[in-house]
C-alpha atoms as a PDB file:
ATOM      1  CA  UNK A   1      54.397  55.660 -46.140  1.00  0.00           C
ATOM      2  CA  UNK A   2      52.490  56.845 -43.311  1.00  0.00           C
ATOM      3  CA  UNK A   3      52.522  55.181 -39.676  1.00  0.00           C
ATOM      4  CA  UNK A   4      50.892  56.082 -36.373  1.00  0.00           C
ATOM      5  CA  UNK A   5      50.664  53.961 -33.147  1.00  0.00           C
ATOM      6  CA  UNK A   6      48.024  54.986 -30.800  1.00  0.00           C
ATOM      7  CA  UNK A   7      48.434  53.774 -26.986  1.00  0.00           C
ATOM      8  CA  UNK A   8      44.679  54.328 -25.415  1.00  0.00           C
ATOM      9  CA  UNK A   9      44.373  55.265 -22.331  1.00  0.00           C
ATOM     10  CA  UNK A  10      41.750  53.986 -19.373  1.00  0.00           C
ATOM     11  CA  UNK A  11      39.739  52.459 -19.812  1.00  0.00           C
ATOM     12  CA  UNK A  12      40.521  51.139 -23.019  1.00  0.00           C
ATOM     13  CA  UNK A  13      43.985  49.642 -22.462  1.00  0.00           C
ATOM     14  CA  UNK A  14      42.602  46.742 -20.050  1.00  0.00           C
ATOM     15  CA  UNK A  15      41.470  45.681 -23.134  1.00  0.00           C
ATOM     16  CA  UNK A  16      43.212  46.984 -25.915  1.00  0.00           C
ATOM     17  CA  UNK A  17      47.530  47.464 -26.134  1.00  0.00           C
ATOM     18  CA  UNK A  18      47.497  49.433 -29.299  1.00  0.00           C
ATOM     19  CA  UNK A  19      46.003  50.755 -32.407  1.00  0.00           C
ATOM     20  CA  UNK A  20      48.597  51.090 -35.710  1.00  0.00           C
ATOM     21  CA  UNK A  21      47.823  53.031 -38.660  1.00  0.00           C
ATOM     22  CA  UNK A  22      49.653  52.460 -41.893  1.00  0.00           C
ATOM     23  CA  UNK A  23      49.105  53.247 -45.362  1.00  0.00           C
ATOM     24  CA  UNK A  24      51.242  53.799 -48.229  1.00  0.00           C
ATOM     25  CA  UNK A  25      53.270  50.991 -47.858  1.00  0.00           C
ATOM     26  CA  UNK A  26      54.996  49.873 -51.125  1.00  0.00           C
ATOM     27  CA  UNK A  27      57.519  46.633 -50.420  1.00  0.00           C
ATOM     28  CA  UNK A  28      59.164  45.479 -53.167  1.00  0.00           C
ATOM     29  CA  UNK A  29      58.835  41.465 -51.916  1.00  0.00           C
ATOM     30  CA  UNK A  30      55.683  39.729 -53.094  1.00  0.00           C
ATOM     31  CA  UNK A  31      54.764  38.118 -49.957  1.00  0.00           C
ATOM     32  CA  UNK A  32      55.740  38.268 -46.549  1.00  0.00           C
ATOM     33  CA  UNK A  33      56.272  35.868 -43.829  1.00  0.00           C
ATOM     34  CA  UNK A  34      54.545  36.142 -40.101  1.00  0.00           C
ATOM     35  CA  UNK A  35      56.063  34.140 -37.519  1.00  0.00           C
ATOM     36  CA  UNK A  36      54.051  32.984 -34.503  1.00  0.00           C
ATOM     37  CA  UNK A  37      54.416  35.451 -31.734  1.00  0.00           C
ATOM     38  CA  UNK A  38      51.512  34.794 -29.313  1.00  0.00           C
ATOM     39  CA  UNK A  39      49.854  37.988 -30.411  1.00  0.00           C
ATOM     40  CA  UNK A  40      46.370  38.290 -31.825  1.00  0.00           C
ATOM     41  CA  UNK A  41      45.383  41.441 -34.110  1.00  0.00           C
ATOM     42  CA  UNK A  42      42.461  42.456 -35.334  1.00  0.00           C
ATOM     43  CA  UNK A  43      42.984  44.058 -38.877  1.00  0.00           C
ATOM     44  CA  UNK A  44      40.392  46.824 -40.299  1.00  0.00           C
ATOM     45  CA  UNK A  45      41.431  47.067 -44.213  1.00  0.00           C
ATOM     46  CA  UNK A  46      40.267  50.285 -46.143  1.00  0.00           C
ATOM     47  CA  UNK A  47      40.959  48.850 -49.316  1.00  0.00           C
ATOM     48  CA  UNK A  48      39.189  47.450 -51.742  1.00  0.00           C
ATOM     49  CA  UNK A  49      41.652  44.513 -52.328  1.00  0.00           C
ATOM     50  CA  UNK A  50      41.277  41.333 -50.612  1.00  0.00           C
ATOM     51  CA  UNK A  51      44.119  39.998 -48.920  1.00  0.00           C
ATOM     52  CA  UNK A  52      45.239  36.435 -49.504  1.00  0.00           C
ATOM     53  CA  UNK A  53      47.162  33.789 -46.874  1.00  0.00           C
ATOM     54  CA  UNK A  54      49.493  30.979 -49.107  1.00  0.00           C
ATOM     55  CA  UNK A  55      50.357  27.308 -48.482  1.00  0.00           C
ATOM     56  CA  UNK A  56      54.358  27.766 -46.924  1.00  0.00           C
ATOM     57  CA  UNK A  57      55.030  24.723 -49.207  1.00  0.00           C
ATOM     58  CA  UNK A  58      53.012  25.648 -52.398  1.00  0.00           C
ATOM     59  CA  UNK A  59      52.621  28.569 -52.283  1.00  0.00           C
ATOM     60  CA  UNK A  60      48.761  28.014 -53.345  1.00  0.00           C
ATOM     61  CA  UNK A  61      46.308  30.542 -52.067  1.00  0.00           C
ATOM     62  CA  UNK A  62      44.243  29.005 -49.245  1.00  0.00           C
ATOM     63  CA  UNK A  63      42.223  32.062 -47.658  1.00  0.00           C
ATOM     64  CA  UNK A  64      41.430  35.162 -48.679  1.00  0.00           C
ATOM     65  CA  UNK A  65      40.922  37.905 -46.397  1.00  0.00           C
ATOM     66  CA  UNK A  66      38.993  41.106 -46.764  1.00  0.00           C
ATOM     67  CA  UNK A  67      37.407  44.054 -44.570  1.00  0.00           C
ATOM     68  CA  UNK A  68      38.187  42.931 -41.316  1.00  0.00           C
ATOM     69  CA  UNK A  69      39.837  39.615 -39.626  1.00  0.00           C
ATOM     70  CA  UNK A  70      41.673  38.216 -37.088  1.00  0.00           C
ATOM     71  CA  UNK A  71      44.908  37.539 -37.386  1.00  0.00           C
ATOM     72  CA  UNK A  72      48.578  36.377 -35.433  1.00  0.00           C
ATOM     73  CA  UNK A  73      47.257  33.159 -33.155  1.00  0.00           C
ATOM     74  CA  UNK A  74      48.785  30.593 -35.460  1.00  0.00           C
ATOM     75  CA  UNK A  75      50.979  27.735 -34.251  1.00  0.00           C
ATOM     76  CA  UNK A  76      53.188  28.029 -37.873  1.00  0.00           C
ATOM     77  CA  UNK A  77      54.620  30.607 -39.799  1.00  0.00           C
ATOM     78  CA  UNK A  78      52.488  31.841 -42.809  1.00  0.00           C
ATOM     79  CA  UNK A  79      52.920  33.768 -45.703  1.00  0.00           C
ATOM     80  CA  UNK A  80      50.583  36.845 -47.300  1.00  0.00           C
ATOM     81  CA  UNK A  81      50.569  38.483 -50.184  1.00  0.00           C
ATOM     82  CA  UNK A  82      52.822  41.907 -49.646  1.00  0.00           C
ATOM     83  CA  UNK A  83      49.681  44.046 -50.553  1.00  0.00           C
ATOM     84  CA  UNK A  84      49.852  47.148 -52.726  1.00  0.00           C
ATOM     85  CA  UNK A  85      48.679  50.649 -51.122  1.00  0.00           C
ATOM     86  CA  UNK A  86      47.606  49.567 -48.226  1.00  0.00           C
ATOM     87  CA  UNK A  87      45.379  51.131 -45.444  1.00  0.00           C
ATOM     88  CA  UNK A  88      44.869  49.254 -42.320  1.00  0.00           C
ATOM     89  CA  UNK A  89      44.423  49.630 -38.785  1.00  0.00           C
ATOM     90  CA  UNK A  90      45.677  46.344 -36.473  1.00  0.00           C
ATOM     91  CA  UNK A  91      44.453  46.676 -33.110  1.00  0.00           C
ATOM     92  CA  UNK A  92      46.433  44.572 -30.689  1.00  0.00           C
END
């Protein structure tokens, strides 16, 4: 796995905190759970793959998410599909 965090500098950090590069990453989970932290992230995904956000209770797929989207400003946890070879860029 590859990671890089990118602090800009003025005048991009009045607006921007960080940029996060990751690829490579293999868990061995099939979904993982975000918790509500206040944060909002836009997410730039280089893959080809979508991306896919589950009931908590049912586990049934109810969005899909590909390309780009927001993501973080929920008032519940939520669960994702762990993603296989990923290559995104959040940008808190």
């Amino acid at each position: 796995m590859i990671s890089k965090l990118y602090i800009p500098s003025y005048p991009l950090n009045q607006f921007i905190e960080s940029f996060y590069y990751y690829t490579g990453f293999k868990p061995e989970h099939s979904f993982e759970r975000f918790l509500p932290d206040g944060n909002v992230q836009l997410i730039f995904d280089f893959t080809d793959y979508p991306k896919y956000i589950y009931d908590n209770e049912t586990l049934k797929e109810i969005q899909s998410c590909r390309n780009v989207w927001f993501s973080g400003f929920t008032p519940t946890e939520y669960l994702k599909n762990k993603g296989v070879f990923l290559n995104y860029i959040p940008v808190k």
